[in-house]
N, C-alpha and C. Protein backbone atom coordinates (compact mmCIF):
# COMPACT_ATOMS: atom_id res chain seq x y z
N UNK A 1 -9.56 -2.27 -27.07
CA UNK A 1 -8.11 -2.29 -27.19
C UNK A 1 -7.58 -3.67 -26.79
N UNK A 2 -6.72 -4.33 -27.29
CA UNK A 2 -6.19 -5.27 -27.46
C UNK A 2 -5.41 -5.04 -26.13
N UNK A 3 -4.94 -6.59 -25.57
CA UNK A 3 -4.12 -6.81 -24.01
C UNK A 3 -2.57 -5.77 -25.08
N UNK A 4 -2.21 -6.47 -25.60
CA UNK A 4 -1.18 -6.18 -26.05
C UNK A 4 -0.69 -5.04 -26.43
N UNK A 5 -1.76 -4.07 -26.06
CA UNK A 5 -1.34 -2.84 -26.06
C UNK A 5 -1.95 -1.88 -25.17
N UNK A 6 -2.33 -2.56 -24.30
CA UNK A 6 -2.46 -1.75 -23.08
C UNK A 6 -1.34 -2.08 -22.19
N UNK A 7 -1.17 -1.08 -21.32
CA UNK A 7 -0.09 -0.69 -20.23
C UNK A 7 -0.44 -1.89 -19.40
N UNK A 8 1.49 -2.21 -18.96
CA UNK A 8 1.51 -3.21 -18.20
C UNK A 8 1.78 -2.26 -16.66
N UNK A 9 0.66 -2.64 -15.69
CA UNK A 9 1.23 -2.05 -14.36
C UNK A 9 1.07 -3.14 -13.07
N UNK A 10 1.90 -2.38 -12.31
CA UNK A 10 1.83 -3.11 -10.47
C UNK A 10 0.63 -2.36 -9.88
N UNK A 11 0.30 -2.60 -9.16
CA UNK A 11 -0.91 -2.38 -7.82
C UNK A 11 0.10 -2.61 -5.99
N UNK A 12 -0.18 -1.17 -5.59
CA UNK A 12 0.18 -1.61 -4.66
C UNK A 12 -0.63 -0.35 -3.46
N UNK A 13 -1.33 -1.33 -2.99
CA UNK A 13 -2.66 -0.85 -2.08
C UNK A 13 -2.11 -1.12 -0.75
N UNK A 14 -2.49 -0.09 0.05
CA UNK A 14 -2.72 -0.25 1.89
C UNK A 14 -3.17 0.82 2.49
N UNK A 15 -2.88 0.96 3.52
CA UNK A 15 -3.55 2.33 4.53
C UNK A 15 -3.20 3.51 4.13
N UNK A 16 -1.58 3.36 4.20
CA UNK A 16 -1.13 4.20 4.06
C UNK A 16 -1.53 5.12 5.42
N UNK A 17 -0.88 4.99 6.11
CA UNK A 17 -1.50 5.51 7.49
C UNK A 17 -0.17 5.70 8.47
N UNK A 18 0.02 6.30 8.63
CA UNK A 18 0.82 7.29 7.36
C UNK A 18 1.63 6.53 6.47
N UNK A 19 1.91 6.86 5.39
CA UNK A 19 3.23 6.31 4.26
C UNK A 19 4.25 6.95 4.83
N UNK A 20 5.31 5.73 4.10
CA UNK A 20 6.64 6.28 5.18
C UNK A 20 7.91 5.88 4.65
N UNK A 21 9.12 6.10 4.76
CA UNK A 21 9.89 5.87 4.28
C UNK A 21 10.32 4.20 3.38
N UNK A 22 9.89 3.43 4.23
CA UNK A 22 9.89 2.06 3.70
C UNK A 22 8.86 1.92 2.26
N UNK A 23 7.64 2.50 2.69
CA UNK A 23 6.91 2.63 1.23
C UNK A 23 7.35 2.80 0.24
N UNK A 24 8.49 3.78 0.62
CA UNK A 24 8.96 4.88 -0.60
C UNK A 24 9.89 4.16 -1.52
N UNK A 25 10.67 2.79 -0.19
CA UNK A 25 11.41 2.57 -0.82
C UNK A 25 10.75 1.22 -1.82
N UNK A 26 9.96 0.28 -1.33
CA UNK A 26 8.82 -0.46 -2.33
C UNK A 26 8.99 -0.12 -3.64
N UNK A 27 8.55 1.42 -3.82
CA UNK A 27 7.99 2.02 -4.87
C UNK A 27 9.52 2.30 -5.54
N UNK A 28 10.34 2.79 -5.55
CA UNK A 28 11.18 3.06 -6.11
C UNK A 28 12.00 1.53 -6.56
N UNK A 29 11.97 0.46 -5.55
CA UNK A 29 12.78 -1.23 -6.19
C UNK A 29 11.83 -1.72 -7.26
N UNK A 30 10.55 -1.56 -6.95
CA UNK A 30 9.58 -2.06 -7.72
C UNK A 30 9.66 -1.47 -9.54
N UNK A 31 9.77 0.32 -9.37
CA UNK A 31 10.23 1.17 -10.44
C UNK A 31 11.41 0.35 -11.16
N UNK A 32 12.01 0.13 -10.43
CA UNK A 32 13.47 -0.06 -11.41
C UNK A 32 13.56 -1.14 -11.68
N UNK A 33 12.89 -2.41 -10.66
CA UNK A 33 13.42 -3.79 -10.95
C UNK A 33 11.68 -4.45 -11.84
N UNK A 34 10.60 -4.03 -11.69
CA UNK A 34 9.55 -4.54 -12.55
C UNK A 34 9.62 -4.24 -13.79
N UNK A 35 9.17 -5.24 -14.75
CA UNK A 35 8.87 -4.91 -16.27
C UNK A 35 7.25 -4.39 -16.01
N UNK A 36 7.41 -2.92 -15.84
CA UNK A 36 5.80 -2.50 -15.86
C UNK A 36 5.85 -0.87 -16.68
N UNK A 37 4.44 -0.47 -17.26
CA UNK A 37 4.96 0.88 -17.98
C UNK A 37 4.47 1.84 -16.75
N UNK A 38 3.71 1.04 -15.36
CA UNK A 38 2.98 2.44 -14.61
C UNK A 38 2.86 1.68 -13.02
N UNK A 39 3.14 2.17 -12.03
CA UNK A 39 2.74 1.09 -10.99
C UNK A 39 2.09 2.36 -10.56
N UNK A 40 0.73 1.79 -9.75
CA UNK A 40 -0.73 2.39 -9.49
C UNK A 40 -0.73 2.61 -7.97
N UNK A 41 -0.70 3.58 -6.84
CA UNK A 41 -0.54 3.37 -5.06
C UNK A 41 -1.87 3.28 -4.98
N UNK A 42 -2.65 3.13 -3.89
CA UNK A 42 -3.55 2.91 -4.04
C UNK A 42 -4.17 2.79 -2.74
N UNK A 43 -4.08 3.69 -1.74
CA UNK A 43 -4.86 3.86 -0.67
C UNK A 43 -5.96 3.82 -0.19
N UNK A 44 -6.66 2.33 0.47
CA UNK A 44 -7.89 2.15 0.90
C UNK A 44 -8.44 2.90 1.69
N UNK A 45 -9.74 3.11 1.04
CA UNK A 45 -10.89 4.09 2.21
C UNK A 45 -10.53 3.51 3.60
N UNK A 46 -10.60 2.29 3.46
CA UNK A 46 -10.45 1.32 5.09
C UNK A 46 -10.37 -0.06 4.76
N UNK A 47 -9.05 -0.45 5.27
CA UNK A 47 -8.56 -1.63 5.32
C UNK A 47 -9.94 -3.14 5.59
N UNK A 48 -10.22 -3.76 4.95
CA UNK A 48 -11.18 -4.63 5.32
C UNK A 48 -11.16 -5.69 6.78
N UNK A 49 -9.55 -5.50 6.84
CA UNK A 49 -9.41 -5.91 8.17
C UNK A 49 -8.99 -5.49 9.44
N UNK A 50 -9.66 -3.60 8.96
CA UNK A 50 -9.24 -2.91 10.28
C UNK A 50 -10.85 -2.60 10.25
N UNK A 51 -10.62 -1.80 12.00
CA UNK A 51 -11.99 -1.17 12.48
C UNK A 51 -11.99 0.08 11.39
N UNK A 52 -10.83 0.88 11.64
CA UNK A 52 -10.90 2.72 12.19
C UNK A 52 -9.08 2.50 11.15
N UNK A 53 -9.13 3.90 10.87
CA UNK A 53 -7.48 4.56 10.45
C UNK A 53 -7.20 5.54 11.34
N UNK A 54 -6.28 6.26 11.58
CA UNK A 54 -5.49 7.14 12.22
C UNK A 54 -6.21 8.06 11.44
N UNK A 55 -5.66 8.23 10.10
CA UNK A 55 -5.95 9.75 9.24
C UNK A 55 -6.89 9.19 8.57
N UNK A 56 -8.06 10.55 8.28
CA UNK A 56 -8.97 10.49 7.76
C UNK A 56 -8.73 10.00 6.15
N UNK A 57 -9.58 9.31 5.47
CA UNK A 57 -9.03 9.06 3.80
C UNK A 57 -8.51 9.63 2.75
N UNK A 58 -9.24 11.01 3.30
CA UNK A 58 -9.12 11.98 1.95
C UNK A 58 -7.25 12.63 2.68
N UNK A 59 -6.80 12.55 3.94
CA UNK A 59 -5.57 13.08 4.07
C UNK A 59 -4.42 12.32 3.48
N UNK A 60 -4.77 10.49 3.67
CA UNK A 60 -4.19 9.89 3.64
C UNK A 60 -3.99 10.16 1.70
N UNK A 61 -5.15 9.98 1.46
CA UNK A 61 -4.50 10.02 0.02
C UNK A 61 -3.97 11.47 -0.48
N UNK A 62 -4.16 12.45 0.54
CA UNK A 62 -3.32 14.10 -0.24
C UNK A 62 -1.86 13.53 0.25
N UNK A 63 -1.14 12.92 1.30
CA UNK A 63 -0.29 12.80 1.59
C UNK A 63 0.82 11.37 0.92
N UNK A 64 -0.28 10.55 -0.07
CA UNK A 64 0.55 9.44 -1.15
C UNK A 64 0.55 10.59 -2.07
N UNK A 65 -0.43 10.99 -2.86
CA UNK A 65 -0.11 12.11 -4.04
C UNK A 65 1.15 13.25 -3.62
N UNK A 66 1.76 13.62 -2.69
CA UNK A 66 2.48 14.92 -2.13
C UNK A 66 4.00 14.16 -2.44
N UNK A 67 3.95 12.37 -1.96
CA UNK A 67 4.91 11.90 -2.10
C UNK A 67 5.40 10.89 -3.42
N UNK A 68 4.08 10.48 -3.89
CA UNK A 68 4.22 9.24 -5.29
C UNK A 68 4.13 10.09 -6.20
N UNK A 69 3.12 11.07 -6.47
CA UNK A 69 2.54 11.60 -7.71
C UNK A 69 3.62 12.26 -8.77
N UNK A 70 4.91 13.15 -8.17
CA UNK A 70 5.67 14.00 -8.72
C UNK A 70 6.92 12.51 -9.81
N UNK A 71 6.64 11.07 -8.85
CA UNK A 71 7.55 10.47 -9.25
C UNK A 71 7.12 10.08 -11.18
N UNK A 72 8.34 9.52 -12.03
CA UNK A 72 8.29 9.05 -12.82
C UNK A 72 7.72 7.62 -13.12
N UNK A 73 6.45 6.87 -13.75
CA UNK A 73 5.96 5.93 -13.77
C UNK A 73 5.29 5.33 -12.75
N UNK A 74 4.69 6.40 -11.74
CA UNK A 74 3.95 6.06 -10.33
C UNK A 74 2.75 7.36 -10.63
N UNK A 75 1.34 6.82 -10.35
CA UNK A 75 0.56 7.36 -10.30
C UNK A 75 -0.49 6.74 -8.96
N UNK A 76 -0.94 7.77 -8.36
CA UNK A 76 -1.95 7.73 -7.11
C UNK A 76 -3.51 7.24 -7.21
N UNK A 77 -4.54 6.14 -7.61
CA UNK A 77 -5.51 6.20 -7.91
C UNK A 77 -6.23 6.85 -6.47
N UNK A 78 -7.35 7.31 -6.65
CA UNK A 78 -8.75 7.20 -5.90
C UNK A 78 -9.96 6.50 -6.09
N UNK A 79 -9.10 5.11 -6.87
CA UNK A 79 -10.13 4.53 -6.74
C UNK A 79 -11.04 4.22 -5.70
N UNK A 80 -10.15 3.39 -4.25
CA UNK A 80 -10.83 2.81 -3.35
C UNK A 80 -11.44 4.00 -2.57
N UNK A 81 -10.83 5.28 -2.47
CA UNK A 81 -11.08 6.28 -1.67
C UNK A 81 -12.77 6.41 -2.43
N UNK A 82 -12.91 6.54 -3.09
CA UNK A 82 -14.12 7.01 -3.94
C UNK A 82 -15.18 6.25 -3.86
N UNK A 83 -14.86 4.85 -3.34
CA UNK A 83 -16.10 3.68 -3.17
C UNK A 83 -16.63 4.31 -1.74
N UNK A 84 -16.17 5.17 -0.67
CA UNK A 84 -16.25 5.34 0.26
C UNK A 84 -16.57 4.54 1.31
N UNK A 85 -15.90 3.20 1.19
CA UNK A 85 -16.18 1.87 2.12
C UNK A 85 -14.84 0.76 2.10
N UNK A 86 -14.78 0.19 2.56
CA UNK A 86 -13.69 -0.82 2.80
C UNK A 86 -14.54 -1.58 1.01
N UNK A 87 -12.86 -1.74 0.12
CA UNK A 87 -13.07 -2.18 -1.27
C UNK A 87 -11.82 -3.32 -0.92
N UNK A 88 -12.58 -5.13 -1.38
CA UNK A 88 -12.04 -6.11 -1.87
C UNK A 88 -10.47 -5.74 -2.72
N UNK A 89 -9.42 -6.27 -2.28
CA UNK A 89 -7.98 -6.00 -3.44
C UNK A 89 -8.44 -6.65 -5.07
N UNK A 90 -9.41 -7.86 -4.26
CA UNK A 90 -9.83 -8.82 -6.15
C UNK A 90 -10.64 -7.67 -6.77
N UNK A 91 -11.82 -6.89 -6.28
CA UNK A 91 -12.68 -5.73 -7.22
C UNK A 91 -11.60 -4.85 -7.36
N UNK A 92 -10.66 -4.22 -6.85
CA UNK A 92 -9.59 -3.28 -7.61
C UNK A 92 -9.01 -4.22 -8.76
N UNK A 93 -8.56 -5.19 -8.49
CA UNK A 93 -7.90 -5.75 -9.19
C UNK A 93 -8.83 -5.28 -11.08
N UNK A 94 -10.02 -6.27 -10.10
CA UNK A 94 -10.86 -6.23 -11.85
C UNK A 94 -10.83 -4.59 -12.07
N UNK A 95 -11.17 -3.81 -11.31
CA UNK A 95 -11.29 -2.38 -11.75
C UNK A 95 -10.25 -1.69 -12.66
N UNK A 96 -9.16 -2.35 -12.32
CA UNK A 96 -7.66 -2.35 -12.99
C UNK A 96 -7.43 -3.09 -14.38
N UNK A 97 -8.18 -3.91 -14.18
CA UNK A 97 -7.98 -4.80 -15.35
C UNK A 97 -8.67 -4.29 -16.34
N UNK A 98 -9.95 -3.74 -16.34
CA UNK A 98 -10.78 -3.31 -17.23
C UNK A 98 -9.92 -2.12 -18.15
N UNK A 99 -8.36 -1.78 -17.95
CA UNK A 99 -7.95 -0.52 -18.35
C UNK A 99 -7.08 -1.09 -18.76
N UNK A 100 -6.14 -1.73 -17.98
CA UNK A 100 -4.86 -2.17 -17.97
C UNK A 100 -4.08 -3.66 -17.85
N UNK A 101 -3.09 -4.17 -18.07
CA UNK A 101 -2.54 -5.45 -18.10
C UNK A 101 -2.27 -5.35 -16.92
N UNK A 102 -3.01 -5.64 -15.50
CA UNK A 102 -2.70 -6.04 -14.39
C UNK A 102 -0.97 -7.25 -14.04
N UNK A 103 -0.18 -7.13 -13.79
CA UNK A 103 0.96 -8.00 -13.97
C UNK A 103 1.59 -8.36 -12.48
N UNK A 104 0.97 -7.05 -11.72
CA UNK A 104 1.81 -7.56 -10.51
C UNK A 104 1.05 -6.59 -9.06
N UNK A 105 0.90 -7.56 -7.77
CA UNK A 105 0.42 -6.98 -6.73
C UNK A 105 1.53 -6.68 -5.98
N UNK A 106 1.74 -6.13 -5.20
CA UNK A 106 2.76 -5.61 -4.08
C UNK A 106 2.51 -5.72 -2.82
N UNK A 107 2.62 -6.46 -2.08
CA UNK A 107 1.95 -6.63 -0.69
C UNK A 107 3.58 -6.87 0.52
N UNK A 108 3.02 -6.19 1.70
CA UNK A 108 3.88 -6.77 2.60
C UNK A 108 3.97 -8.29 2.98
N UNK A 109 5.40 -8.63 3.66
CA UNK A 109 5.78 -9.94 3.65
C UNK A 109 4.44 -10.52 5.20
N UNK A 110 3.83 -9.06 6.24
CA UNK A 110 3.30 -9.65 7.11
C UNK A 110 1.60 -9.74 6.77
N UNK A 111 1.29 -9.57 5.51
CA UNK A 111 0.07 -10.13 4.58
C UNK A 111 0.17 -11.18 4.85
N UNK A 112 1.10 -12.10 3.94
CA UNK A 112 1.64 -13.91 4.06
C UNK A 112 0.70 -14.41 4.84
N UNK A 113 0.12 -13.88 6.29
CA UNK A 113 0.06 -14.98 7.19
C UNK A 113 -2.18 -14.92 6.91
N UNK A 114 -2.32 -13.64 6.76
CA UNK A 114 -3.63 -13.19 6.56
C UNK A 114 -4.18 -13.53 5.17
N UNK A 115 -3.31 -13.90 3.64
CA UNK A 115 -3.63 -13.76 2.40
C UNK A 115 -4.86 -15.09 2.02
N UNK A 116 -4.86 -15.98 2.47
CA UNK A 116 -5.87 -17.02 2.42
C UNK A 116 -7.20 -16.39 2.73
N UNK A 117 -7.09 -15.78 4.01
CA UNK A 117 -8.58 -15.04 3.95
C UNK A 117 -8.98 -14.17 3.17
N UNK A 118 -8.36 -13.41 1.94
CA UNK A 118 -8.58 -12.79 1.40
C UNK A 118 -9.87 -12.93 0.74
N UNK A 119 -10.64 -11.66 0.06
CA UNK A 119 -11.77 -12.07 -0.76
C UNK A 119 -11.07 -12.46 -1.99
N UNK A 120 -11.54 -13.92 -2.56
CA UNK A 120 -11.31 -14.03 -4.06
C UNK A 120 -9.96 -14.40 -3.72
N UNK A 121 -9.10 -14.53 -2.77
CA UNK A 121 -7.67 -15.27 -2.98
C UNK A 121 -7.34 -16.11 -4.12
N UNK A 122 -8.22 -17.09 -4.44
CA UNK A 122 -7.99 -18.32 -5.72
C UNK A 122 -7.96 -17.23 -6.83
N UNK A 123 -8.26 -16.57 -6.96
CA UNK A 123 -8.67 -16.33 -8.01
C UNK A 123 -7.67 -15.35 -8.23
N UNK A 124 -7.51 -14.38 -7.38
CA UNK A 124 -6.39 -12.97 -6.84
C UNK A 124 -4.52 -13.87 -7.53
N UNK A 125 -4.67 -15.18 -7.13
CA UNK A 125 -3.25 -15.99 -7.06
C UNK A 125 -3.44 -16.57 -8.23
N UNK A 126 -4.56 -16.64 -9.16
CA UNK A 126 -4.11 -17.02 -10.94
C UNK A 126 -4.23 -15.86 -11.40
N UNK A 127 -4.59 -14.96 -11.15
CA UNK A 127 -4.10 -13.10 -11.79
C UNK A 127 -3.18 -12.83 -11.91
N UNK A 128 -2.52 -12.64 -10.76
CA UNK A 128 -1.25 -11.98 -10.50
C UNK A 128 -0.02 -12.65 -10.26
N UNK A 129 1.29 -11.79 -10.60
CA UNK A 129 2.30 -12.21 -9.75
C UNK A 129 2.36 -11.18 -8.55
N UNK A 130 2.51 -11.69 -7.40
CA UNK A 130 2.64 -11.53 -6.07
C UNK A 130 4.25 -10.87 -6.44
N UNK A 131 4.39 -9.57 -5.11
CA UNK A 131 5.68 -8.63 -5.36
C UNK A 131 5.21 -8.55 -3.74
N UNK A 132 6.68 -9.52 -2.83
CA UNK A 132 6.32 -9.54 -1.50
C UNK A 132 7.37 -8.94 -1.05
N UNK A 133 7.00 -7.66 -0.30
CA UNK A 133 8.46 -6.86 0.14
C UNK A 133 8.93 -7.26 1.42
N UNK A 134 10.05 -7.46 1.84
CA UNK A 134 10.55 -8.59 3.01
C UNK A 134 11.70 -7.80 3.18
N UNK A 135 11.78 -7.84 4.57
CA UNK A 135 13.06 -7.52 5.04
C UNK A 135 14.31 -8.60 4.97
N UNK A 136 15.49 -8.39 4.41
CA UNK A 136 16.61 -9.14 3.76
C UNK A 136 16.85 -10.10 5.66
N UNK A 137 16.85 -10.99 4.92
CA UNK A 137 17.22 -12.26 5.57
C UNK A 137 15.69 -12.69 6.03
N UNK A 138 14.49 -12.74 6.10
CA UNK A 138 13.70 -12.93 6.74
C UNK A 138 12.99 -14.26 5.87
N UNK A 139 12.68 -15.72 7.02
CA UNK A 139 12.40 -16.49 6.36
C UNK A 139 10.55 -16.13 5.60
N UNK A 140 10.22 -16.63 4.44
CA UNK A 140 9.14 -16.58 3.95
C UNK A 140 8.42 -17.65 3.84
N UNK A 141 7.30 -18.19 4.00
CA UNK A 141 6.35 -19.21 3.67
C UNK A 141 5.68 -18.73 2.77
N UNK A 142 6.40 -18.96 0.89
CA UNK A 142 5.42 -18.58 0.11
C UNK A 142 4.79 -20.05 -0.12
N UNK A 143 4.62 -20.93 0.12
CA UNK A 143 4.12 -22.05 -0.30
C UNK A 143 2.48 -22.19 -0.93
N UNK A 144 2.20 -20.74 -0.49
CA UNK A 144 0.03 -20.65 -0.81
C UNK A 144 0.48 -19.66 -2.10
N UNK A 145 1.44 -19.37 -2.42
CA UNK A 145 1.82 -18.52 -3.75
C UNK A 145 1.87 -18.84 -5.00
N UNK A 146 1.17 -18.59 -5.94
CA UNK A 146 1.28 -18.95 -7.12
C UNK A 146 2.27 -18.94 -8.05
N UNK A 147 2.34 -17.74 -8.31
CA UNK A 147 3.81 -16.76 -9.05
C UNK A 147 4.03 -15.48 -7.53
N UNK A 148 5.21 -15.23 -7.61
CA UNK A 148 5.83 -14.58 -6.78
C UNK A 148 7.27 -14.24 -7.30
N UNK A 149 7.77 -12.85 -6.69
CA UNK A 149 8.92 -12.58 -6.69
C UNK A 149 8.79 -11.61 -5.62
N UNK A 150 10.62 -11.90 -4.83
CA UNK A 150 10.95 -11.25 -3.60
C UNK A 150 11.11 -9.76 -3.65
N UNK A 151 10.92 -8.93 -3.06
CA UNK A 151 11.31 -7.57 -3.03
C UNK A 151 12.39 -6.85 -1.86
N UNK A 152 13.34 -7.54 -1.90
CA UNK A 152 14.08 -7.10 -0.28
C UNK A 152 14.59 -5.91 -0.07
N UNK A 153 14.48 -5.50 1.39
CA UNK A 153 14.23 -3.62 1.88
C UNK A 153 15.14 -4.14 3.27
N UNK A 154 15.84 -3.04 3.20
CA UNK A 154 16.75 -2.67 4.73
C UNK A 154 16.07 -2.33 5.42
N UNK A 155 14.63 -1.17 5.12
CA UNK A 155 14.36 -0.25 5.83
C UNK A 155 13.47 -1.13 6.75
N UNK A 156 13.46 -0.85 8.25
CA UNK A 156 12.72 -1.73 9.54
C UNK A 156 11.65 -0.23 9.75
N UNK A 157 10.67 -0.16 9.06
CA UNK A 157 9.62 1.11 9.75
C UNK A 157 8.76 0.25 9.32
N UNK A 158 7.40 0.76 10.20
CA UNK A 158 6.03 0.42 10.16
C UNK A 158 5.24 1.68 10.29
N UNK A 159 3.90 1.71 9.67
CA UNK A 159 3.06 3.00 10.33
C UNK A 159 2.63 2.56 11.63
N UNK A 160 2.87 1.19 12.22
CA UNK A 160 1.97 1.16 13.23
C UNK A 160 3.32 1.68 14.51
N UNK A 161 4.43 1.40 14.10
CA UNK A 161 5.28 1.81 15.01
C UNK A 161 5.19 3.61 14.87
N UNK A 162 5.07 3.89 14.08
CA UNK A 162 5.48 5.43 13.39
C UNK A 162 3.83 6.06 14.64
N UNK A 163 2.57 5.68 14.41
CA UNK A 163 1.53 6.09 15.39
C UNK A 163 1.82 5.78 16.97
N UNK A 164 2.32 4.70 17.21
CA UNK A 164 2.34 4.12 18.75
C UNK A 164 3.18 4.60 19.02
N UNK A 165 4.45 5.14 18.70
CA UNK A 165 6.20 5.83 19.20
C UNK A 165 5.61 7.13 18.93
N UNK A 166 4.71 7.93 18.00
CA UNK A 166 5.28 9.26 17.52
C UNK A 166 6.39 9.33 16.86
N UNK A 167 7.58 8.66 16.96
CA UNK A 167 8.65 9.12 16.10
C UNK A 167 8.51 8.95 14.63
N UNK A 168 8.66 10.57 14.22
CA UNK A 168 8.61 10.50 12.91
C UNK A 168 9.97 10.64 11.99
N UNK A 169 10.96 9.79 12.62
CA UNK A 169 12.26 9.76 11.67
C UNK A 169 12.00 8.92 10.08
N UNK A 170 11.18 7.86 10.27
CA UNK A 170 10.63 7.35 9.24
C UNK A 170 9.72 7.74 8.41
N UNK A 171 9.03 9.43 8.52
CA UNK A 171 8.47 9.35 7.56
C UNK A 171 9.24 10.65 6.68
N UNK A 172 8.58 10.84 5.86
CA UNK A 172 9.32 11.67 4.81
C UNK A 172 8.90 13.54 4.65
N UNK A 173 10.13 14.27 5.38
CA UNK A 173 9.55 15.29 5.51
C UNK A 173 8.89 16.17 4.85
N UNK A 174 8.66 15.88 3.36
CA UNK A 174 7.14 16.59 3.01
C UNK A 174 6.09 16.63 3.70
N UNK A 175 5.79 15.25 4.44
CA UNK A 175 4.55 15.64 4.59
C UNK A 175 4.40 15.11 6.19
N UNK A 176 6.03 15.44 7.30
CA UNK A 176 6.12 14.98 8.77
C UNK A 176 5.19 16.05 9.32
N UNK A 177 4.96 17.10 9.21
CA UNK A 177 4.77 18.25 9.92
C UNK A 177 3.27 17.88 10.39
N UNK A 178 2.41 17.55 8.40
CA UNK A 178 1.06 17.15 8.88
C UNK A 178 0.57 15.81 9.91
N UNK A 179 1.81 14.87 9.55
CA UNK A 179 1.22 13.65 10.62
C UNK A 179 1.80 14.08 11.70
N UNK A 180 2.66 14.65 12.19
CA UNK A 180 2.99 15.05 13.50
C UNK A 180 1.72 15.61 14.05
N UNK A 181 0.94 16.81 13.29
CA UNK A 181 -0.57 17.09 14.10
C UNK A 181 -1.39 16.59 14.43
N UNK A 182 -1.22 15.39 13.13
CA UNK A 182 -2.59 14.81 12.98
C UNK A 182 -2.48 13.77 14.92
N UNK A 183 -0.78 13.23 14.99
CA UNK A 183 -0.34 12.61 16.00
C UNK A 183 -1.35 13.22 17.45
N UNK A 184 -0.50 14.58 17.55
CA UNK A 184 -0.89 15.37 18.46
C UNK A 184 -2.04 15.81 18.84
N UNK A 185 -3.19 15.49 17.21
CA UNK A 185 -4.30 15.89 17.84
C UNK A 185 -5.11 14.56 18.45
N UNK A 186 -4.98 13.46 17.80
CA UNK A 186 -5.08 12.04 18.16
C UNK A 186 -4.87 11.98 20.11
N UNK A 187 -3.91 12.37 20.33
CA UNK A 187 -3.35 11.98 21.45
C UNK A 187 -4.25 13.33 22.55
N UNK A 188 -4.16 14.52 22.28
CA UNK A 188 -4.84 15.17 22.77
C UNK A 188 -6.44 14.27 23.16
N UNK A 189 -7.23 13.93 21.90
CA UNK A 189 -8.21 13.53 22.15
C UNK A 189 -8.65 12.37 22.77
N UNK A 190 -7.60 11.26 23.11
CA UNK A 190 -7.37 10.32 24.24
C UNK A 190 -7.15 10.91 25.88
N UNK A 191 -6.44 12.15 25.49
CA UNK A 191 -6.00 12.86 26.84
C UNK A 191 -7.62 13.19 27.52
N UNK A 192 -8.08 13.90 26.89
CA UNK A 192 -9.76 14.74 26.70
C UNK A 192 -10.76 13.53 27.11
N UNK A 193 -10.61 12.44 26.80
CA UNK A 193 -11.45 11.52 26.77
C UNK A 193 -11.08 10.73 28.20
N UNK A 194 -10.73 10.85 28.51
CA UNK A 194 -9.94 9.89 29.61
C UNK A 194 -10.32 10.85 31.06
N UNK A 195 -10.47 12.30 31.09
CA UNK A 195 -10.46 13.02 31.79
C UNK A 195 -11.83 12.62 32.27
């Protein structure tokens, strides 16, 4: 099949640990403001530059499908979940490409400082245009950027605040109830361990 008629989509990969309201909103600016026919979520087995996740893989990705899947022009891969190992963003990328007109990555604005180490960066930055979601007013150093465009979000949540507080005002109550356990059982088992 010819480029020109395969689907143009975004990629937008992370923990997802838990997904959370700010995600949601990514996905929905990205929907309306990208020229794309499909943007792809895409939850890593394990971050290449973490140890350990909070939620196990297979939750993390029932809980992007519970919240992306029902949407219009958003679909959930398993790809990375399925390699069952921490997977390169450049091998998704190609994995993506082999189907589709790859057009655009989605990454947070606090990537920026880590994206040089990336695997395949040179190569990742003549692929793509970069889709860097930033909180409005916040200065950026895209200067290591090839093609880029801004994505600006009100919303101030993190998963890492959302695990370290417990407060789950930021995430989205489909699926608060399960990370609230998953919270509680986490914390239990620090309690247990400590004893």
């Amino acid at each position: 099949m010819g480029k020109e008629a395969r689907e143009s989509i975004a990629i937008f990969g992370g923990s997802f640990d838990p997904p959370h309201k700010g995600h949601q909103l990514i996905v929905s600016k990205a929907v309306a403001s990208l020229d794309i026919d499909r943007l792809f979520i895409v939850p890593a087995y394990l971050n290449p530059f973490k140890q350990s996740s909070l939620a196990p893989a297979d939750l993390r990705l029932q809980w992007c499908q519970t919240l992306f899947d029902p949407l219009e022009k958003v679909s959930v891969s398993e790809y990375e979940i399925q390699q069952g190992k921490s997977t390169y963003t450049a091998d998704t990328v190609k994995h993506f490409q082999n189907l589709y007109d790859v057009k655009y990555l989605i990454i947070g604005s606090d990537n920026l400082e880590s994206l040089t180490k990336w695997h395949q960066y040179e190569w990742l930055n003549r692929q793509v245009t970069w889709v860097v979601a930033t909180r409005k007013n916040n200065s950026l150093d895209t200067s290591i950027l090839g093609s880029y465009i801004k994505l600006e979000l009100d919303e101030e949540i993190s998963s890492t605040h959302i695990r370290t507080t417990q407060q789950l005002d930021g995430v989205d109550s489909k699926i608060a109830d399960s990370v609230k356990q998953l919270l509680l059982q986490k914390s239990q088992q620090i309690k247990d361990k400590n004893r």
